[in-house]
C-alpha atoms as a PDB file:
ATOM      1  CA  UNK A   1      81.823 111.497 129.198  1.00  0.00           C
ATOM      2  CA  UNK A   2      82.061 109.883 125.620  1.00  0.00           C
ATOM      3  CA  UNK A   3      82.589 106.276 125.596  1.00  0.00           C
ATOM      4  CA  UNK A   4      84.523 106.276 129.030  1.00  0.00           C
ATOM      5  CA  UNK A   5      83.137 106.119 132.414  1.00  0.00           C
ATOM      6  CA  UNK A   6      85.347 108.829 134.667  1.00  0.00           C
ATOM      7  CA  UNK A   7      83.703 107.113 138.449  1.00  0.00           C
ATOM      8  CA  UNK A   8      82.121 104.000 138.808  1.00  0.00           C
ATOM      9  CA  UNK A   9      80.326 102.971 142.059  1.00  0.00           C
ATOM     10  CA  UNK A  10      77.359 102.044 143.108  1.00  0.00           C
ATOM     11  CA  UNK A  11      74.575 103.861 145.556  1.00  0.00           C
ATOM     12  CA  UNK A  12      72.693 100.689 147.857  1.00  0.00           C
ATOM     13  CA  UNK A  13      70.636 102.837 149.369  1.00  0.00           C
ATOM     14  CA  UNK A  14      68.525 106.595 149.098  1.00  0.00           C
ATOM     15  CA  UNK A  15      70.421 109.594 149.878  1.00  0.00           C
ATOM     16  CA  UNK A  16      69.127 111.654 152.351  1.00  0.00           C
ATOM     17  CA  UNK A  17      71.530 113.451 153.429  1.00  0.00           C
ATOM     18  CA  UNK A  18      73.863 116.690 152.695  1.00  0.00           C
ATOM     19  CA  UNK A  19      77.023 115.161 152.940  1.00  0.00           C
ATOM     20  CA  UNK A  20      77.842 111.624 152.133  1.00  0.00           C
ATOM     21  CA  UNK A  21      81.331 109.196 151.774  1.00  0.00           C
ATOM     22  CA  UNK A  22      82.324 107.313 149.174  1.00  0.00           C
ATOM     23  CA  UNK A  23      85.377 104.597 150.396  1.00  0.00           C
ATOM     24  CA  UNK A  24      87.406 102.966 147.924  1.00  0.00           C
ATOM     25  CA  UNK A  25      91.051 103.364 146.882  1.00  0.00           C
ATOM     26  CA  UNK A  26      91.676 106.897 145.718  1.00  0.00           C
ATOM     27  CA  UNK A  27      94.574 109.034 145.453  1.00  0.00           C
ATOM     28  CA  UNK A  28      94.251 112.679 146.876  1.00  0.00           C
ATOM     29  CA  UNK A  29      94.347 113.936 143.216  1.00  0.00           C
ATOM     30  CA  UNK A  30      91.320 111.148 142.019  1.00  0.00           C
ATOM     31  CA  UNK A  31      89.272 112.353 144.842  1.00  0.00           C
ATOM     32  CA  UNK A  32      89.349 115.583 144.158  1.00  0.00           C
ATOM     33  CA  UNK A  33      88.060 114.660 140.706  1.00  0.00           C
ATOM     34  CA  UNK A  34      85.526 112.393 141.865  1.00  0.00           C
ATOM     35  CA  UNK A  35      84.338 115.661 143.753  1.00  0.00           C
ATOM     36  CA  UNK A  36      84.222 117.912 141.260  1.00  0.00           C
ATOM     37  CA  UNK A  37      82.623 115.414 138.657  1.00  0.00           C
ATOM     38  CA  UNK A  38      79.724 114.630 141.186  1.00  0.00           C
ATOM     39  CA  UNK A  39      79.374 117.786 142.216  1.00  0.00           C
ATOM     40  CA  UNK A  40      79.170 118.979 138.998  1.00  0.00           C
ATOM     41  CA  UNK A  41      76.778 115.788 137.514  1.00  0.00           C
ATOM     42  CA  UNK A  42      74.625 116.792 141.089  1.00  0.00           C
ATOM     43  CA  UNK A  43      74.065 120.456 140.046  1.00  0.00           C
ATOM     44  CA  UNK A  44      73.293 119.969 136.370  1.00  0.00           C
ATOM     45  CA  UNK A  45      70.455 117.380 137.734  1.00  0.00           C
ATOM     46  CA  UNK A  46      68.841 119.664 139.539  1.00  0.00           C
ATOM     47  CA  UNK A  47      69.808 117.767 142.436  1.00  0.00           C
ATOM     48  CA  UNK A  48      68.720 119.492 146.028  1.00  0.00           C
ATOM     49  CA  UNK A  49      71.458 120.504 148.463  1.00  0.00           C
ATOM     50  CA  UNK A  50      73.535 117.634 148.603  1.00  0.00           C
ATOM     51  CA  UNK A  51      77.255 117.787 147.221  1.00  0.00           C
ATOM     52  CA  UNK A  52      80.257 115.897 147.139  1.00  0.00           C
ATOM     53  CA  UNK A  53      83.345 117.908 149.031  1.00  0.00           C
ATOM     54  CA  UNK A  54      86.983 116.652 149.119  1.00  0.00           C
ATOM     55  CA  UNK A  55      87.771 116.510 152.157  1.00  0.00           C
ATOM     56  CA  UNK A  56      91.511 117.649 153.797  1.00  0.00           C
ATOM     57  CA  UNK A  57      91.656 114.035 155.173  1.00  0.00           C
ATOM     58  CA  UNK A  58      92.272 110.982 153.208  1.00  0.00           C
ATOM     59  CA  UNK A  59      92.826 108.134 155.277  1.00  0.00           C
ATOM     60  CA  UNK A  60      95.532 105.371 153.621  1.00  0.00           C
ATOM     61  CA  UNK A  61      96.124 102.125 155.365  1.00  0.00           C
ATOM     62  CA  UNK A  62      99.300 101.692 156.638  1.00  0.00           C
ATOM     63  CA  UNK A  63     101.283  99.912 154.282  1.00  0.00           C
ATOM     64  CA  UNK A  64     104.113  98.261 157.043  1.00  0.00           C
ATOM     65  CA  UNK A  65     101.080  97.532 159.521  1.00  0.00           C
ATOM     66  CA  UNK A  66      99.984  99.703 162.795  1.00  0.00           C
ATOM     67  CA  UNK A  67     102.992  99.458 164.714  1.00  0.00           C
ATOM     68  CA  UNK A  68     105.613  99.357 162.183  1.00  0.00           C
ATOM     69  CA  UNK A  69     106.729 103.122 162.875  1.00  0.00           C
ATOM     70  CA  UNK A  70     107.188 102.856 166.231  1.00  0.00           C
ATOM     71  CA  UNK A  71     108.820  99.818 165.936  1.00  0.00           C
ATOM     72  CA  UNK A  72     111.183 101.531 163.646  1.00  0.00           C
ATOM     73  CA  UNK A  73     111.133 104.350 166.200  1.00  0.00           C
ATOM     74  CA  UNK A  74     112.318 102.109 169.057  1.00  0.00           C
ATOM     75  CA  UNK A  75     115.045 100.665 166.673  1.00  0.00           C
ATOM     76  CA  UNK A  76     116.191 104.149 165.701  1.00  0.00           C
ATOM     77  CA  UNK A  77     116.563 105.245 169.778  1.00  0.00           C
ATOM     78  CA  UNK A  78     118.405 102.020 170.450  1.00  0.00           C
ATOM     79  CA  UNK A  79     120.972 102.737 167.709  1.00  0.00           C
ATOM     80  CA  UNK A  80     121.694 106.097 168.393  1.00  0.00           C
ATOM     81  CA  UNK A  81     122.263 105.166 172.015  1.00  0.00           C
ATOM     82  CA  UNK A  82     124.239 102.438 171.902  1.00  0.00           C
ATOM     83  CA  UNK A  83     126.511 104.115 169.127  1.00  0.00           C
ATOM     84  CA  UNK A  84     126.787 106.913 171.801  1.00  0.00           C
ATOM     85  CA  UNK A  85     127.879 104.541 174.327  1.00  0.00           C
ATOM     86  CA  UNK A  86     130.514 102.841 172.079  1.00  0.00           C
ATOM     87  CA  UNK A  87     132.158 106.276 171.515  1.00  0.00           C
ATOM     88  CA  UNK A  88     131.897 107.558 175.284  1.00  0.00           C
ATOM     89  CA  UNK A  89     133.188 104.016 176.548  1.00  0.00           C
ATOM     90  CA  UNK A  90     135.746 103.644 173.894  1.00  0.00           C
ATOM     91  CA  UNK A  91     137.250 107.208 173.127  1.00  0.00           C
ATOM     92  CA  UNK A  92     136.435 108.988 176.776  1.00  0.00           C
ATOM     93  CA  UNK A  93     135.445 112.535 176.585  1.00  0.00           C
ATOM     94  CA  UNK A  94     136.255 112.184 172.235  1.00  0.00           C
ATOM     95  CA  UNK A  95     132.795 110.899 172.476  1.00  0.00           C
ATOM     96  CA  UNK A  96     131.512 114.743 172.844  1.00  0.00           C
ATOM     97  CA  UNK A  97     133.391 115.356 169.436  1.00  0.00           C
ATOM     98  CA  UNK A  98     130.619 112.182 167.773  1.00  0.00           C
ATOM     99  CA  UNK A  99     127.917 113.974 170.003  1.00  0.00           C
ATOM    100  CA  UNK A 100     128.017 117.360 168.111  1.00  0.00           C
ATOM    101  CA  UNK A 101     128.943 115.982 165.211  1.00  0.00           C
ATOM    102  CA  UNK A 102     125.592 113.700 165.118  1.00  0.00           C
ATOM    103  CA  UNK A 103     123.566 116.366 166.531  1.00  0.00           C
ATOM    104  CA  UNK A 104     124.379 118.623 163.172  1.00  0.00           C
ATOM    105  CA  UNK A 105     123.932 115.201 161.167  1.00  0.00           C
ATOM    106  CA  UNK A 106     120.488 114.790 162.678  1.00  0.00           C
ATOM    107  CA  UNK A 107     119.179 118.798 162.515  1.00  0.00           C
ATOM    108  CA  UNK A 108     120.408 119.407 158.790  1.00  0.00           C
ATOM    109  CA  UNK A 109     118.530 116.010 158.313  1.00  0.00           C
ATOM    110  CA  UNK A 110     115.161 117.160 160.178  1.00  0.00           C
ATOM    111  CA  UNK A 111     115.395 120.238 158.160  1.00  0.00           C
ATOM    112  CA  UNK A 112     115.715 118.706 154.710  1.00  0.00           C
ATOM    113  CA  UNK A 113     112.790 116.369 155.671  1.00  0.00           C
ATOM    114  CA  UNK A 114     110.535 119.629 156.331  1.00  0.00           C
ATOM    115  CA  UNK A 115     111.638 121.670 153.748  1.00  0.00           C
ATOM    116  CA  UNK A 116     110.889 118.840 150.862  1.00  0.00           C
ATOM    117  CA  UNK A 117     107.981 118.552 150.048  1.00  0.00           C
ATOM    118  CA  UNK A 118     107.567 114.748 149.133  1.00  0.00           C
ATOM    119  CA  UNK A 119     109.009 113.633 152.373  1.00  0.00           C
ATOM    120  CA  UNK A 120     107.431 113.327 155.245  1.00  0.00           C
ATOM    121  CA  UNK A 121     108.158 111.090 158.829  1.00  0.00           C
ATOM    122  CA  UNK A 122     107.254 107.237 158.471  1.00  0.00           C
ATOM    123  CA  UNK A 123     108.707 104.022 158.102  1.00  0.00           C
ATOM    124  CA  UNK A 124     110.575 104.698 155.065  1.00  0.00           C
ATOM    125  CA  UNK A 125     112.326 108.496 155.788  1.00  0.00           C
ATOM    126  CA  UNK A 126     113.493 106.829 159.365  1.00  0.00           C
ATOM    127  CA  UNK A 127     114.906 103.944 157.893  1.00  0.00           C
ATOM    128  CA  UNK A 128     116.884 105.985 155.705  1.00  0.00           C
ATOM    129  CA  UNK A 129     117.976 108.057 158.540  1.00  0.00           C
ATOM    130  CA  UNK A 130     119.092 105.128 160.755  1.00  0.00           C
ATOM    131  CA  UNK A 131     121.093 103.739 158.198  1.00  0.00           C
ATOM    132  CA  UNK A 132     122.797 107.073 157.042  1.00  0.00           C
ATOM    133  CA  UNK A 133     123.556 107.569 160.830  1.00  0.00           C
ATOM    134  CA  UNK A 134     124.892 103.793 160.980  1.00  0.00           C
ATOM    135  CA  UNK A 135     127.374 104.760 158.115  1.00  0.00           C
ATOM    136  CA  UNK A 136     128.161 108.276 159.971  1.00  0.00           C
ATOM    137  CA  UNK A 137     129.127 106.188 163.262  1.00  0.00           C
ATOM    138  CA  UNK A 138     131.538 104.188 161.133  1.00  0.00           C
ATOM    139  CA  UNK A 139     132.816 106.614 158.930  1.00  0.00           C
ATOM    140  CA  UNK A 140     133.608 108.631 162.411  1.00  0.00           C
ATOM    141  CA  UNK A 141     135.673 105.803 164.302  1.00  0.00           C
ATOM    142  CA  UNK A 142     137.523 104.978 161.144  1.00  0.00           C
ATOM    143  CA  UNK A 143     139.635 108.026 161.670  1.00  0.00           C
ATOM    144  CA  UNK A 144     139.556 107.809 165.527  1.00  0.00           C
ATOM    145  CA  UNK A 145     141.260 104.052 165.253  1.00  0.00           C
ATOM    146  CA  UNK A 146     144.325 105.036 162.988  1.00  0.00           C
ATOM    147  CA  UNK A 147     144.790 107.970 165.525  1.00  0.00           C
ATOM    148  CA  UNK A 148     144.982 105.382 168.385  1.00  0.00           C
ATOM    149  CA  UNK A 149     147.521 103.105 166.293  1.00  0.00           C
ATOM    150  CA  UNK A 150     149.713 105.511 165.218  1.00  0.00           C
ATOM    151  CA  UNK A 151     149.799 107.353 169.044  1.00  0.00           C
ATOM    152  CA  UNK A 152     150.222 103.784 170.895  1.00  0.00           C
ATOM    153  CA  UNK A 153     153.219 103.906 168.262  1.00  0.00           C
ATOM    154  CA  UNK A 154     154.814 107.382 169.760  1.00  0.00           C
ATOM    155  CA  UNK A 155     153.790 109.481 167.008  1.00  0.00           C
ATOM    156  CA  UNK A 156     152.679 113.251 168.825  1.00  0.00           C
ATOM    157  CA  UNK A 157     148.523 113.015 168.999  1.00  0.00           C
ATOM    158  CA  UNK A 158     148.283 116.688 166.349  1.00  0.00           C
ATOM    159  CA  UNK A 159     150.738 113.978 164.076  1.00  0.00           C
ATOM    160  CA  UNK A 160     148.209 111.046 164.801  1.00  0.00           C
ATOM    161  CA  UNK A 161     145.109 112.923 163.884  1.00  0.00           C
ATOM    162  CA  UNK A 162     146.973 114.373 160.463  1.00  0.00           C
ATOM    163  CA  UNK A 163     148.319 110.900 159.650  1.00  0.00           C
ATOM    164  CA  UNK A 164     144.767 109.193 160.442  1.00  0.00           C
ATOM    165  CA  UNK A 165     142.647 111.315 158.574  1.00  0.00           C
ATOM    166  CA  UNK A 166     145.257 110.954 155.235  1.00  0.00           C
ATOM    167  CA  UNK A 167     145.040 107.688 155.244  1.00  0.00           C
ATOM    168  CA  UNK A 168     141.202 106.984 156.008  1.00  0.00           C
ATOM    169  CA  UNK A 169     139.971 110.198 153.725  1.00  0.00           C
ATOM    170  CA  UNK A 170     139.878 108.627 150.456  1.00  0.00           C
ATOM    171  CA  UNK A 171     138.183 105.041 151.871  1.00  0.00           C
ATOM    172  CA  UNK A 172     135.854 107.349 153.692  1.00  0.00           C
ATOM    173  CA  UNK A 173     134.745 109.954 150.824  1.00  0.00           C
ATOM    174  CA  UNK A 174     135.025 106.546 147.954  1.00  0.00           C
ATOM    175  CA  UNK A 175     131.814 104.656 150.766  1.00  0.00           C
ATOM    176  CA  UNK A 176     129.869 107.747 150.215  1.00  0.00           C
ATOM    177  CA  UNK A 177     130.156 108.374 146.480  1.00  0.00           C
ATOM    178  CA  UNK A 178     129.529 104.621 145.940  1.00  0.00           C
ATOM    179  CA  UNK A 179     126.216 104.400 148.901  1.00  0.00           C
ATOM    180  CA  UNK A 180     124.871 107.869 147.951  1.00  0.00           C
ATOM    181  CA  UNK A 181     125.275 106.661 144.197  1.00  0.00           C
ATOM    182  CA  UNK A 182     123.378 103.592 144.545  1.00  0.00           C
ATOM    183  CA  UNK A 183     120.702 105.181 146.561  1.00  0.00           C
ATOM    184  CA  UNK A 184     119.955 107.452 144.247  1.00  0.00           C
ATOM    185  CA  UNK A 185     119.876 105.076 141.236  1.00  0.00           C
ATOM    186  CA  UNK A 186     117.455 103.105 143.671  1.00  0.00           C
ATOM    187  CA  UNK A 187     115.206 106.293 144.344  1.00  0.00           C
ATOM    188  CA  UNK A 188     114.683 107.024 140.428  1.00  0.00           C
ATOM    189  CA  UNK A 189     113.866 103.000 139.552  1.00  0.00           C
ATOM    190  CA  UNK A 190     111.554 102.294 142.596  1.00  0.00           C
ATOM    191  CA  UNK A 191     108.112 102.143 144.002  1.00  0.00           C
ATOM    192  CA  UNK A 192     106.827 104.766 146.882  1.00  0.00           C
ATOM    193  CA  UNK A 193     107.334 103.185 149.415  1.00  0.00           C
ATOM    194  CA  UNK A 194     111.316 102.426 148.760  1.00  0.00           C
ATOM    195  CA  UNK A 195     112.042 105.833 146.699  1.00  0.00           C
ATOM    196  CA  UNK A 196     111.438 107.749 150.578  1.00  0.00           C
ATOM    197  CA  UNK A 197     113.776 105.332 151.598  1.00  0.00           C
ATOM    198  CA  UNK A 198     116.454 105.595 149.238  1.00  0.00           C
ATOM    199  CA  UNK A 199     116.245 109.179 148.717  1.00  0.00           C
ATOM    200  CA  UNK A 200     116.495 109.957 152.617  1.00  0.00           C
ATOM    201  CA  UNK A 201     119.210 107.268 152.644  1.00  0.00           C
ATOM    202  CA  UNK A 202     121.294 109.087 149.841  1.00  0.00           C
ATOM    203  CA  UNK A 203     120.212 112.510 151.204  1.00  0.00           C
ATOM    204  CA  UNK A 204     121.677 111.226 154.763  1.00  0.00           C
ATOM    205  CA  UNK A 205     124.973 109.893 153.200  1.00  0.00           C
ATOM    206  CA  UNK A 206     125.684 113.385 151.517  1.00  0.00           C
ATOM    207  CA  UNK A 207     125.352 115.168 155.159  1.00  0.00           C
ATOM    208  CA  UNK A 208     127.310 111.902 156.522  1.00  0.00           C
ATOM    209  CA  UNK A 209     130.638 113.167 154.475  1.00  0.00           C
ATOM    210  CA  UNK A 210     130.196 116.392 155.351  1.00  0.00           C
ATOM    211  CA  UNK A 211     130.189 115.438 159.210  1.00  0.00           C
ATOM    212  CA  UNK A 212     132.518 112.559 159.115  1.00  0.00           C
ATOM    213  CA  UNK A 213     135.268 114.504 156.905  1.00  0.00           C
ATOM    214  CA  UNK A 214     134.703 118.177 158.421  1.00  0.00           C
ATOM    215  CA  UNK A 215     132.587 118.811 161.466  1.00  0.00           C
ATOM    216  CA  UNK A 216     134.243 115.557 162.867  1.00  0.00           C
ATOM    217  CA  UNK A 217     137.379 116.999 162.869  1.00  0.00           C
ATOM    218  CA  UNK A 218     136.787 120.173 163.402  1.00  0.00           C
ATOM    219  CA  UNK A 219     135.265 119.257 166.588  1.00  0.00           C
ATOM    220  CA  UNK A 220     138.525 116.827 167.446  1.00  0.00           C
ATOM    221  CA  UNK A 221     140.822 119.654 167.298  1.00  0.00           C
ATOM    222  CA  UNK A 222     138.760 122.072 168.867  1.00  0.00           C
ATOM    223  CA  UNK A 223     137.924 119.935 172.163  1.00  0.00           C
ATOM    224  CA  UNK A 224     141.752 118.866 172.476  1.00  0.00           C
ATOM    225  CA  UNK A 225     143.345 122.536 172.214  1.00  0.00           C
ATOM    226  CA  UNK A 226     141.734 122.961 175.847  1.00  0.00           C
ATOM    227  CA  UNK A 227     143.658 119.853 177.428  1.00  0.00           C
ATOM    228  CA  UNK A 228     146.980 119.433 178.081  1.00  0.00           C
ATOM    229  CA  UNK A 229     146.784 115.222 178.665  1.00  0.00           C
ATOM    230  CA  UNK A 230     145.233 114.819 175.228  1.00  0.00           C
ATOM    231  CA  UNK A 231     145.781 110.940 175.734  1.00  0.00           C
ATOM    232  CA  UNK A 232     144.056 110.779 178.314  1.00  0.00           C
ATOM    233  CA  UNK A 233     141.263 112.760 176.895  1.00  0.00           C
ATOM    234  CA  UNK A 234     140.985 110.466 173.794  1.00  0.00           C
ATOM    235  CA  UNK A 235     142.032 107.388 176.000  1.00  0.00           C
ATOM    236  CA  UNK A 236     145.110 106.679 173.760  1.00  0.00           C
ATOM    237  CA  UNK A 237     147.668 104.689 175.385  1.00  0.00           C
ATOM    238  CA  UNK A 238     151.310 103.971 174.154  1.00  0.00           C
ATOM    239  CA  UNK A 239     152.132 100.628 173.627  1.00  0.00           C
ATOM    240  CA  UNK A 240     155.240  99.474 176.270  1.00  0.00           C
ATOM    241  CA  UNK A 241     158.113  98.224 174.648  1.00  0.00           C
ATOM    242  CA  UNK A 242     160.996  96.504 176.611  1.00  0.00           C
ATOM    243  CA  UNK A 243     164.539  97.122 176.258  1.00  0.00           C
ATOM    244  CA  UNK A 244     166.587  94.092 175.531  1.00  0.00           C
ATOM    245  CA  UNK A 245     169.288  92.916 177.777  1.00  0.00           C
END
């Protein structure tokens, strides 16, 4: 086409066939124009029935190896388990408040990664997710320890929950701003394979403050209005003092 050369490649042998493959490294939209040029050189050459059709399956080698996604995969089910076991162990039946709270992390999550269209499941969108629900967990307990310090103290648990979530709300909501901030900045400045990354990442730490700083606690205060030993139910203890003689 004028002095430039749209395809290059080579044929080592006669065609003979209808349909034929061409391998080399080409994008879904350079394929499809590698199609339409031979198909189009193919017909103006009088050519017999053979053309060139893009097919619906372009095969990419994987750029973390073979097993890298379910490696990832394996590392994503151990982390969501054991952070489920910290909170069960730790906080008794609290843990079902983290529970919920995670499950509405992880479905507004799934949903997002359907409904866009550059994102897809591999090694990068699962990373992001593990580490936006590794920031959840955290920005979850925060709240749940300066309830337990300021209950062992005698404070009423309603009073411990108020007081905790005054004093960790600000620490919590500045972690996002800053993490969703820098994963953003990441996503616009980086290759492929670390923009799905960051942008899941800062996608996950937008739901994570929504969880942590609303559904959490929503969640807390519903589940404790139906027991009347809400100590027990968090496992809060108060801290024995002795009287001096």
């Amino acid at each position: 086409m004028g002095d430039k050369t749209p395809v290059n490649f080579s044929v080592s042998e006669e065609i003979d066939q209808t349909t034929t493959y061409i391998s080399g490294s080409f994008t879904a939209e350079s394929a499809a124009v590698t199609a339409t040029l031979l198909n189009s050189a193919l017909e103006n050459g009088d050519a017999d029935d053979l053309s060139v059709i893009y097919s619906d399956m372009l095969r990419l080698p994987a750029t973390y190896g073979d097993n890298a996604l379910m490696l990832v995969y394996i590392a994503f089910a151990v982390v969501v388990v054991g952070m489920a076991l910290f909170f069960f162990i730790r906080y008794g039946l609290l843990g079902f408040a983290y529970l919920f709270t995670y499950l509405m992390f992880l479905f507004s999550m799934l949903l997002c990664v359907w409904a866009i269209p550059f994102l897809n499941i591999g090694v990068g969108s699962v990373l992001g997710l593990l580490f936006a629900s590794v920031v959840l967990a955290v920005s979850v307990a925060l709240p749940y320890e300066y309830a337990r310090k300021e209950f062992a103290l005698g404070r009423t648990m309603t009073a411990s929950v108020k007081s905790a979530y005054k004093k960790t709300f600000w620490h919590v909501f500045d972690l996002h701003v800053v993490l969703a901030a820098l994963a953003f900045i990441v996503y616009g400045i980086s290759l492929t394979g670390l923009a799905t990354f960051a942008f899941t990442f800062g996608l996950g730490i937008g739901f994570s403050a929504l969880c942590s700083l609303l559904v959490g606690r929503l969640q807390w205060a519903s589940m404790m209005a139906f027991t009347s030993k809400k100590g027990n139910f968090c496992r809060f203890k108060r801290e024995e003092v002795e009287d001096d003689d």
